[in-house]
N, C-alpha and C. Protein backbone atom coordinates (compact mmCIF):
# COMPACT_ATOMS: atom_id res chain seq x y z
N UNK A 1 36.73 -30.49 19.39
CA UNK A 1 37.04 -29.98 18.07
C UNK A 1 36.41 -30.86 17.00
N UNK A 2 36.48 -32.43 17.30
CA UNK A 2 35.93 -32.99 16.28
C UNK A 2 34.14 -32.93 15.92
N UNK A 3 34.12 -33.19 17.04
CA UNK A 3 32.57 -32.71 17.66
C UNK A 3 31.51 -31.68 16.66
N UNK A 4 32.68 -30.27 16.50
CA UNK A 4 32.04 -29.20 16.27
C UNK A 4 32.01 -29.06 14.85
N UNK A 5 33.11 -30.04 14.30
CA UNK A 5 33.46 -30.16 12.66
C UNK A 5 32.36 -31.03 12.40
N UNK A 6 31.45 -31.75 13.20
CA UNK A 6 30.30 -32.96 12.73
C UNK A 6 29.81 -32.02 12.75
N UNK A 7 28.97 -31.12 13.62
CA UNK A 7 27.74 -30.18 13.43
C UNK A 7 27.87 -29.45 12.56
N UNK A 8 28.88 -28.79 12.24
CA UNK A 8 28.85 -27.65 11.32
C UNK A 8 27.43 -27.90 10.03
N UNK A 9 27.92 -28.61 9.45
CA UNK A 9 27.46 -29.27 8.38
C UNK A 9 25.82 -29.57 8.46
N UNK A 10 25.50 -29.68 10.22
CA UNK A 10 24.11 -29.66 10.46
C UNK A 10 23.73 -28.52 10.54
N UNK A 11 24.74 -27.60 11.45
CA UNK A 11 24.11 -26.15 11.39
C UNK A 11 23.41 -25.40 10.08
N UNK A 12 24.41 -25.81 8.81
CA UNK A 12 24.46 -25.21 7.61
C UNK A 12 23.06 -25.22 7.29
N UNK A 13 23.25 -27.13 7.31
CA UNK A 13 21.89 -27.08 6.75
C UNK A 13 20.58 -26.87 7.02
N UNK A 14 20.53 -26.61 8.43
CA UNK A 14 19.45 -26.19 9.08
C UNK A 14 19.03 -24.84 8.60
N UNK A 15 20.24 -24.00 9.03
CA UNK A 15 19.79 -22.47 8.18
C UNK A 15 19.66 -22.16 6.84
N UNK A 16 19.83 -23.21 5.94
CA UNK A 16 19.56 -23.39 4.54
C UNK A 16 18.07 -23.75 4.65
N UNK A 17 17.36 -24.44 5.69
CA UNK A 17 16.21 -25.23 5.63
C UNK A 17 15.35 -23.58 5.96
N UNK A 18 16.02 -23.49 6.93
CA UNK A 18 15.24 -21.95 7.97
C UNK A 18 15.06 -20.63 6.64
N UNK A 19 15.96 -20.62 5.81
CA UNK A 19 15.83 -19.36 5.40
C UNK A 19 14.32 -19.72 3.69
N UNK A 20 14.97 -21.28 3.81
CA UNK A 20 14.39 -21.37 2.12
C UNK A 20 12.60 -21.71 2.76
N UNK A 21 12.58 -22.20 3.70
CA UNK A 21 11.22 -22.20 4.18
C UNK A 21 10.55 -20.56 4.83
N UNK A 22 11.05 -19.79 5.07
CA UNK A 22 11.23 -18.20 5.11
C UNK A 22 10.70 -17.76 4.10
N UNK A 23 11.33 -17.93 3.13
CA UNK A 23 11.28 -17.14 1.86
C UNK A 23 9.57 -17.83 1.18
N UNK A 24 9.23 -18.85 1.53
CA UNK A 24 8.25 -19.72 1.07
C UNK A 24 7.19 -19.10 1.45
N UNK A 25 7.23 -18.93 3.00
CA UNK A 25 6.25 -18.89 3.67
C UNK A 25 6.24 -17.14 3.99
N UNK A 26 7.20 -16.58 3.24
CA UNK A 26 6.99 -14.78 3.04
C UNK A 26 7.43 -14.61 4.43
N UNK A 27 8.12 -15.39 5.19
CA UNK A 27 8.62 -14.95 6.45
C UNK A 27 9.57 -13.24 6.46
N UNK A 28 10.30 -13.39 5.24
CA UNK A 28 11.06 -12.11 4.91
C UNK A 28 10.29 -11.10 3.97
N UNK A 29 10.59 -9.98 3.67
CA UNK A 29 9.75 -9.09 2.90
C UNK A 29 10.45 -8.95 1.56
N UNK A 30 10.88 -10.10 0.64
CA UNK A 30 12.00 -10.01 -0.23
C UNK A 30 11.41 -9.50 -1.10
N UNK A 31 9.92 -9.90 -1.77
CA UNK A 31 9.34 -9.42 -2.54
C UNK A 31 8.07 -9.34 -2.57
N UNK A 32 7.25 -8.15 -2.99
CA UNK A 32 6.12 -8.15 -2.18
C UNK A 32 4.90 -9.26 -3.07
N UNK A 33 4.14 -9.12 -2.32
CA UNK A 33 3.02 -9.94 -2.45
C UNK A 33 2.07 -9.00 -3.14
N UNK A 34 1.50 -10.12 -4.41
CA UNK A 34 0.62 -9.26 -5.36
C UNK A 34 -0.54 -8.65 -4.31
N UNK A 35 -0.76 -7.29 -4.88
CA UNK A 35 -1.96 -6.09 -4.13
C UNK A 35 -2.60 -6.44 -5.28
N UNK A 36 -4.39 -7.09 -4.66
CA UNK A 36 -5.58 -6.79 -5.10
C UNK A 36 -6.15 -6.29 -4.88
N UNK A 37 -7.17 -5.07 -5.07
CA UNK A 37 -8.14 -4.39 -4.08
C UNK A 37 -9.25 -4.86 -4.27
N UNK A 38 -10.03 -5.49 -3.22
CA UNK A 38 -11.60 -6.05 -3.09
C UNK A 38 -12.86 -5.17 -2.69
N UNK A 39 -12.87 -3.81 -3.77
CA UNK A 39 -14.30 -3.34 -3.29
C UNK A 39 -15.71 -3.93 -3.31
N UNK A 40 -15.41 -4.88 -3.68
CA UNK A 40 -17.25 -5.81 -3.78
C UNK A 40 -17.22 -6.71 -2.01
N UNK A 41 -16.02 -6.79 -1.72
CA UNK A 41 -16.06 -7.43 -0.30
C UNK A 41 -16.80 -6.64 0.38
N UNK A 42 -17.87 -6.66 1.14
CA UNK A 42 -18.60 -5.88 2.02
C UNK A 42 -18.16 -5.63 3.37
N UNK A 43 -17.39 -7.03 4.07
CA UNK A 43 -16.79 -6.76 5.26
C UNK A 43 -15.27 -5.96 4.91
N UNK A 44 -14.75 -6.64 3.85
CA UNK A 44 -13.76 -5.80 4.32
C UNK A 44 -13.66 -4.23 3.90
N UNK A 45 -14.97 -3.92 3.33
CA UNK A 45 -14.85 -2.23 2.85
C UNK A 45 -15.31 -1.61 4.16
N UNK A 46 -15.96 -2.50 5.17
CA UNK A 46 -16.61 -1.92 6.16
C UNK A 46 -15.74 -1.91 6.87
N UNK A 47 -14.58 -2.26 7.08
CA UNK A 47 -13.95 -2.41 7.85
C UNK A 47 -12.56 -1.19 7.77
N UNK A 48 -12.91 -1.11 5.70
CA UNK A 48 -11.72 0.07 5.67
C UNK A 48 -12.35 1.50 5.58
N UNK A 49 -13.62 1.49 5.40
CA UNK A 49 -14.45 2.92 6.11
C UNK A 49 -13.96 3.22 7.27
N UNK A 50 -13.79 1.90 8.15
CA UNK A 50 -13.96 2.51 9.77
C UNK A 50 -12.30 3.08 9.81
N UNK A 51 -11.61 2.59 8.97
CA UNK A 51 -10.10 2.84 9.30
C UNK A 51 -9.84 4.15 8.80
N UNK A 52 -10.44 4.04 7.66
CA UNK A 52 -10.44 5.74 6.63
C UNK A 52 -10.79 6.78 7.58
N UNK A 53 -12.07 6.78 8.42
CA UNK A 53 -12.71 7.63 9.06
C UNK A 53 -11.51 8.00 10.21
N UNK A 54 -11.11 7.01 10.76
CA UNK A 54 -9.57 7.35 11.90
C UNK A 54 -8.43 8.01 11.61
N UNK A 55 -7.90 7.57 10.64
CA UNK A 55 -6.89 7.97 9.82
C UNK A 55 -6.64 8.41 9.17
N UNK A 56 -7.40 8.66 7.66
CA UNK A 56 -7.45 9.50 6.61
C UNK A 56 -8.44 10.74 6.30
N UNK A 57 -9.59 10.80 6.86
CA UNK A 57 -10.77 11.73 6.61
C UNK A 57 -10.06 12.61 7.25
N UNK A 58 -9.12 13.10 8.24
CA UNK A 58 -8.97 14.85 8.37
C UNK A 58 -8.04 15.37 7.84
N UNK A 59 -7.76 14.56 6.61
CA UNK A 59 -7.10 15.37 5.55
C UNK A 59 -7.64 14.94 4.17
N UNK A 60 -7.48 14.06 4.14
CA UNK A 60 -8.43 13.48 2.98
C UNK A 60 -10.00 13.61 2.59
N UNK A 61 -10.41 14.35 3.88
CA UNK A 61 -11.97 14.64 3.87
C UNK A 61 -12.84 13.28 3.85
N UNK A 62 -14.03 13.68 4.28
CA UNK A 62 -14.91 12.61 4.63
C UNK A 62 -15.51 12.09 3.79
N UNK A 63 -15.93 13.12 3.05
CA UNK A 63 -16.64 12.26 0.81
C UNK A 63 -15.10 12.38 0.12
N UNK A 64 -13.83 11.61 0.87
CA UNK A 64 -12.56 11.46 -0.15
C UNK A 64 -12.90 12.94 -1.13
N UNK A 65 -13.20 14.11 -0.70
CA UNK A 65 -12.86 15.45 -1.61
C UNK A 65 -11.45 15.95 -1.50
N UNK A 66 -10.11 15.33 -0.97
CA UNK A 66 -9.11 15.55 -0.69
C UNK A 66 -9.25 17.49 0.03
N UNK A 67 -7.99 17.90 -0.01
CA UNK A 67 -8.36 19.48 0.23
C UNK A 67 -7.89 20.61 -0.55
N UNK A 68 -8.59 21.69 -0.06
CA UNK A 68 -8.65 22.83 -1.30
C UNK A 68 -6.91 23.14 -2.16
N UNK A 69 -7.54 23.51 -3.69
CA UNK A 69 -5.67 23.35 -3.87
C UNK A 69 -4.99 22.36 -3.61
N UNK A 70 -5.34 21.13 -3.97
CA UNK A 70 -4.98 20.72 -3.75
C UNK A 70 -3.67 20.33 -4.68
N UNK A 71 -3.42 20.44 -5.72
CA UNK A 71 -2.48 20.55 -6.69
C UNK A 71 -1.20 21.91 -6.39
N UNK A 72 -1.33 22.48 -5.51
CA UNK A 72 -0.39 23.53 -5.76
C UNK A 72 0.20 23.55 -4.37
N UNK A 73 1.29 23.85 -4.07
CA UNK A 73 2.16 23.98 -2.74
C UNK A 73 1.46 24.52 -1.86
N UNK A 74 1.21 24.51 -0.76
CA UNK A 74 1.23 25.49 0.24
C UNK A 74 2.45 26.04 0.69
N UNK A 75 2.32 27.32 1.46
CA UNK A 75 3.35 28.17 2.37
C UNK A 75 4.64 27.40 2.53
N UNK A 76 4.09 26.03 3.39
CA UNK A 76 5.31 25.50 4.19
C UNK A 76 6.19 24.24 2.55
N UNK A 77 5.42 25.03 1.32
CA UNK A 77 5.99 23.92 0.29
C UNK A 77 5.80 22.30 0.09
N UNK A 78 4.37 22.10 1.11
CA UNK A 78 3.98 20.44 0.89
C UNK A 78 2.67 21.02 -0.11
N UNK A 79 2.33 19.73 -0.63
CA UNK A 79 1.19 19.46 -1.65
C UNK A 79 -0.14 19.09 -0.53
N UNK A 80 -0.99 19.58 -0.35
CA UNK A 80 -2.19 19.02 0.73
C UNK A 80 -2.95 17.74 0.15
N UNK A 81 -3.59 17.46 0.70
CA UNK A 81 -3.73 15.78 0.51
C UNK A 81 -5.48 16.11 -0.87
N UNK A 82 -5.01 15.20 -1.88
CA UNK A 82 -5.32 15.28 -3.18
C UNK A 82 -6.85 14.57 -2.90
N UNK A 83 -7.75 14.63 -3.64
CA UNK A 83 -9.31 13.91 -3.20
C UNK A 83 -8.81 12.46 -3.93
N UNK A 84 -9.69 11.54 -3.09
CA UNK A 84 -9.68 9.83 -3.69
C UNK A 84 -11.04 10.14 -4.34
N UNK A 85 -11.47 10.56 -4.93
CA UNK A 85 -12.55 10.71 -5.43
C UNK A 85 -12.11 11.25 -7.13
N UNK A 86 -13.59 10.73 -8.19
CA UNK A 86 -13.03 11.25 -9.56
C UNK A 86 -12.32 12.05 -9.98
N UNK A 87 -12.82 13.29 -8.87
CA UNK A 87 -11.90 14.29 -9.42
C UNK A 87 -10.02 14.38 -8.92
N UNK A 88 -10.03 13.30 -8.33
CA UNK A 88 -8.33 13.41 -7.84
C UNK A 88 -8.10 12.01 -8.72
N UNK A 89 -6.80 11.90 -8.80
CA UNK A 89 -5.68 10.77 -9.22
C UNK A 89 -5.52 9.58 -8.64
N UNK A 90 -6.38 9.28 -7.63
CA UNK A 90 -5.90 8.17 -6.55
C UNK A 90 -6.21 6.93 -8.07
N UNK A 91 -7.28 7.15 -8.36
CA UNK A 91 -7.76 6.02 -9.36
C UNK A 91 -6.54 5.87 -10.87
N UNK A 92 -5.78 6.82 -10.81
CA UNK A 92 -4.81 6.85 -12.20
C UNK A 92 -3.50 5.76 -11.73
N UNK A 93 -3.39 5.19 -10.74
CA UNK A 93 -2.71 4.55 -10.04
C UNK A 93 -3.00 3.13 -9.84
N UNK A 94 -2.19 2.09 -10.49
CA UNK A 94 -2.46 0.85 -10.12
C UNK A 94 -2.48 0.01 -8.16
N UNK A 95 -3.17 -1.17 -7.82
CA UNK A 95 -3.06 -0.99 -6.86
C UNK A 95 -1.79 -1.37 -6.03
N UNK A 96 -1.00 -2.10 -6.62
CA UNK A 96 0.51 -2.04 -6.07
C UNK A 96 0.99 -0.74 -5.68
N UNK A 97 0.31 0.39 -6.51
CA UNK A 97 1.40 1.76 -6.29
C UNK A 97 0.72 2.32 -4.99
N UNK A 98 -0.47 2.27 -5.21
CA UNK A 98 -1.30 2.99 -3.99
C UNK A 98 -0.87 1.82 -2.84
N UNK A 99 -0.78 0.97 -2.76
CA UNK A 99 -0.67 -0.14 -1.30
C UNK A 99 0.65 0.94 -0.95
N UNK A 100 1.78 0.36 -2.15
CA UNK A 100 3.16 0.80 -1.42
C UNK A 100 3.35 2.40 -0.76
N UNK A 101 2.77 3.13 -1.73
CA UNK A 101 2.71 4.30 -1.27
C UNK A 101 1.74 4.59 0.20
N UNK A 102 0.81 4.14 0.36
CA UNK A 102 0.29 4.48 1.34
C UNK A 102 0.94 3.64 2.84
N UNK A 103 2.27 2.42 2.56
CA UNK A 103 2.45 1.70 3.39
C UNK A 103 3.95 2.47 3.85
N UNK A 104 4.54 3.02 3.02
CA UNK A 104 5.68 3.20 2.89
C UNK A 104 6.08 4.32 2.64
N UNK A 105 5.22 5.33 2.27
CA UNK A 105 5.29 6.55 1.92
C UNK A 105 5.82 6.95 0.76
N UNK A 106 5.57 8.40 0.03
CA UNK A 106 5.76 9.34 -0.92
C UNK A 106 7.34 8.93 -1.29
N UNK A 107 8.24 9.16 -0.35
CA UNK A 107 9.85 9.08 -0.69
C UNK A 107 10.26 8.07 -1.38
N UNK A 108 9.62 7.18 -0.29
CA UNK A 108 9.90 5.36 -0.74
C UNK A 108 9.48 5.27 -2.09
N UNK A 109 8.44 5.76 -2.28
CA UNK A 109 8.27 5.33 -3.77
C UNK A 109 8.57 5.73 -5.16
N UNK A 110 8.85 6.81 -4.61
CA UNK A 110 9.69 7.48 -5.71
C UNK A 110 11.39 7.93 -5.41
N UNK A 111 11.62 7.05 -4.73
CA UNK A 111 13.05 6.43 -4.68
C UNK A 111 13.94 7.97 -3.93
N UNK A 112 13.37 8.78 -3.44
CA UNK A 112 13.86 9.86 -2.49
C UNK A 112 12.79 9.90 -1.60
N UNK A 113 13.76 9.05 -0.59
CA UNK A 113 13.37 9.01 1.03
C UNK A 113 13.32 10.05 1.73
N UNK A 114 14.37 11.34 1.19
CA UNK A 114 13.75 12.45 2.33
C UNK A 114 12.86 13.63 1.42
N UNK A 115 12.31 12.84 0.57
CA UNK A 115 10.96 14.04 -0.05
C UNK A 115 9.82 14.62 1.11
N UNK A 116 10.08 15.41 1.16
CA UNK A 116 8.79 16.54 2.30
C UNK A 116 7.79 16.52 1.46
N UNK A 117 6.67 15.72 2.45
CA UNK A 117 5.30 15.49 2.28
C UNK A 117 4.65 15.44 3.71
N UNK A 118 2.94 15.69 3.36
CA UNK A 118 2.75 15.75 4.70
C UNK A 118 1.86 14.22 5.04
N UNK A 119 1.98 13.59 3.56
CA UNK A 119 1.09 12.21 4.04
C UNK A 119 2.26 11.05 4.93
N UNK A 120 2.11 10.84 5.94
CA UNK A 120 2.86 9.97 6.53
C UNK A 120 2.67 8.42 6.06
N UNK A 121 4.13 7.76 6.34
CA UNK A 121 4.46 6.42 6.05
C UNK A 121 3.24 5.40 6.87
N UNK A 122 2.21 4.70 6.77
CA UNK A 122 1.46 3.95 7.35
C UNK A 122 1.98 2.53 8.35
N UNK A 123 3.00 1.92 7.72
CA UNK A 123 4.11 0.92 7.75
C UNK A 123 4.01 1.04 9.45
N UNK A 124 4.06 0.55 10.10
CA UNK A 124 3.65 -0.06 11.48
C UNK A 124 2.99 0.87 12.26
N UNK A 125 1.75 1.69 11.70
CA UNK A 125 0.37 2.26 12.51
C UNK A 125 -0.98 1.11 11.43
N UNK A 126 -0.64 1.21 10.15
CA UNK A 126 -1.87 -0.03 10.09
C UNK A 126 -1.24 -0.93 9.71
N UNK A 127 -1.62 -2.04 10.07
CA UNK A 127 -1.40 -3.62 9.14
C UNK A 127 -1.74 -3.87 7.44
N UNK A 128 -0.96 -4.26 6.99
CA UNK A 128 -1.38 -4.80 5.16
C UNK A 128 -2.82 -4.42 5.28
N UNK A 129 -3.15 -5.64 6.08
CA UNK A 129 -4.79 -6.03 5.49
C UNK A 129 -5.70 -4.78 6.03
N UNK A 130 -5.29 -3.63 6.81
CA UNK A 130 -6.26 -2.16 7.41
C UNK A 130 -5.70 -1.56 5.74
N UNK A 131 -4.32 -1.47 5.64
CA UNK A 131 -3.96 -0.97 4.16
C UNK A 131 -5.06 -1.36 2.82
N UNK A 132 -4.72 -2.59 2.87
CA UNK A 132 -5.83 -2.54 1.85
C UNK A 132 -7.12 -2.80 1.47
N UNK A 133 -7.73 -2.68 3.17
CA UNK A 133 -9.43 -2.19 3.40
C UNK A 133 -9.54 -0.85 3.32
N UNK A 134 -8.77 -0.03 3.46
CA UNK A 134 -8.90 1.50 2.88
C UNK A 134 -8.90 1.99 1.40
N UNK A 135 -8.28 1.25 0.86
CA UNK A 135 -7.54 1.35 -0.54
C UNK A 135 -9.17 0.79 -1.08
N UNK A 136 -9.76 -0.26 -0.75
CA UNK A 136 -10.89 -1.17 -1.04
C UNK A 136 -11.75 -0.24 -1.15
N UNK A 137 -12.26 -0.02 0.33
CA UNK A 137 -13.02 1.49 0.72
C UNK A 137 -13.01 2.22 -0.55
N UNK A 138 -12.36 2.75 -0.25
CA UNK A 138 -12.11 3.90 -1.24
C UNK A 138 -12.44 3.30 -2.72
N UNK A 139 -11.99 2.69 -3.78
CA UNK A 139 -12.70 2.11 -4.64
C UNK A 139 -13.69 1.43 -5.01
N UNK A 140 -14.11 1.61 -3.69
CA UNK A 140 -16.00 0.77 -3.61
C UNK A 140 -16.73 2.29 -3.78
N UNK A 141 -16.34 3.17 -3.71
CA UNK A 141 -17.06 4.92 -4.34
C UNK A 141 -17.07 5.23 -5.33
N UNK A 142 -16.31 4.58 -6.07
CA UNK A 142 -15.41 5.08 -7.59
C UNK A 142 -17.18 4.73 -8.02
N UNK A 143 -17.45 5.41 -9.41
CA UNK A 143 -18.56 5.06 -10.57
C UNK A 143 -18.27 3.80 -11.30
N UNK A 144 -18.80 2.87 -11.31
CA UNK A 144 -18.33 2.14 -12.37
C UNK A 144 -17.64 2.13 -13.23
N UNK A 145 -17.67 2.98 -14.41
CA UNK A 145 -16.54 3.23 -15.47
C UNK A 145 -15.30 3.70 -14.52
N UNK A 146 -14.84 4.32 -13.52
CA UNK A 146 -13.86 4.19 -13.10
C UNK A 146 -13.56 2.91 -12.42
N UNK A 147 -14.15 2.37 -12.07
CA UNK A 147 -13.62 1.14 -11.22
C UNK A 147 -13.01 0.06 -12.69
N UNK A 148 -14.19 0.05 -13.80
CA UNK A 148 -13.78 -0.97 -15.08
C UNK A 148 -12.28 -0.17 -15.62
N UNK A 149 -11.78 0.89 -15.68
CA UNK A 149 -10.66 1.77 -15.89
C UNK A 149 -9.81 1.60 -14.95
N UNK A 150 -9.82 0.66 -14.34
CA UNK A 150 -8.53 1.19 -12.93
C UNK A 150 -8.47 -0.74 -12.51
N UNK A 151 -8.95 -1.27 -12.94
CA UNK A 151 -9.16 -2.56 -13.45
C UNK A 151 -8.46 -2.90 -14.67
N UNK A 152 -8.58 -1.80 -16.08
CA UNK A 152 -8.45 -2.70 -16.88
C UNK A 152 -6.14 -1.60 -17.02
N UNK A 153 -6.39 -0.63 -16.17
CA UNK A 153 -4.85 -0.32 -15.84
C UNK A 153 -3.84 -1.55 -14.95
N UNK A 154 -4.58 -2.06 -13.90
CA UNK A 154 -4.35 -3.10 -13.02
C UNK A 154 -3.94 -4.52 -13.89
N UNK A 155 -4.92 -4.50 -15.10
CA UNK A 155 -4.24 -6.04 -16.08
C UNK A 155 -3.47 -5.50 -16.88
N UNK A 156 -3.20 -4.24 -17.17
CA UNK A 156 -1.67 -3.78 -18.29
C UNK A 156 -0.44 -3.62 -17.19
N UNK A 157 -0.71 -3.67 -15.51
CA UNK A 157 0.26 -3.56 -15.02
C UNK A 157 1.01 -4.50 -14.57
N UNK A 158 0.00 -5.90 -14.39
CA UNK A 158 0.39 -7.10 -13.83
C UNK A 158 0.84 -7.80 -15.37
N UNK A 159 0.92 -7.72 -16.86
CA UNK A 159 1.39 -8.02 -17.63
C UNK A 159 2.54 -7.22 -18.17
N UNK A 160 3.10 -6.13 -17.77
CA UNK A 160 3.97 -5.45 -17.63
C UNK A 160 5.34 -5.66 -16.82
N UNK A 161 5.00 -6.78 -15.76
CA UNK A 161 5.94 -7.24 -14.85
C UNK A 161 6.58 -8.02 -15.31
């Protein structure tokens, strides 16, 4: 009994040590980690082509033209997947929103989890870093004036926090 009244006090502080070195080292997911997107990286856009081409091109299409109608319901009442290209919205979106959304899905991010969509949650089929070699990808197409526009949304959003 006396024994266990000495440790306690070690236990404590051990898991005081365990959790605050956790939190340091992003062991937990308490809060996320700033999203940059690197389309001038060459490996890693090459790397989120190859992922895009697996995963996203048979709905998203292969020149990011998303698909037809894409703004209006279909039959079964989902929205079909919108183009990443000028003419779609992907770029009206800072890159925190596009990471989370594409990691976590449509619901998650707009705070109703059972919203019917047909883009699925990514969150353990790719890793962060496949997440945001696609996201990269994909803004290594944009025209310049969109990329300087979706850039200069990205510094009103990170001063907004």
């Amino acid at each position: 009994m006396m024994r266990s009244r000495r440790l306690l006090p070690i236990v404590v502080a051990c898991g005081v040590v365990f959790v605050a070195v956790g939190l340091t080292l992003g062991w937990f997911e308490s809060a996320p980690k700033r999203v940059q997107l690197r389309p001038d990286d060459a490996a890693l856009t090459a790397r989120g082509e190859q992922v895009y081409r697996e995963h996203c091109a048979s709905c998203h299409g292969a020149r990011l033209e998303g698909q037809p109608d894409w703004r209006a319901r279909g039959p079964d009442g989902l929205l079909p997947a919108p183009p990443h290209d000028a003419t779609g919205h992907t770029w009206h979106h800072p890159d925190e929103v596009l990471f989370r959304l594409t990691k976590n899905g449509v619901g998650v991010l707009i705070g109703q989890p059972g919203y019917k969509t047909a883009m699925p949650a990514y969150a353990g089929i790719l890793t962060d870093d496949e997440i945001l070699a696609v996201l990269s990808w994909i803004k290594s197409k944009w025209s310049p004036e969109l990329r300087r526009r979706h850039d200069e949304m990205n510094a009103r959003a990170a001063t907004a926090r």
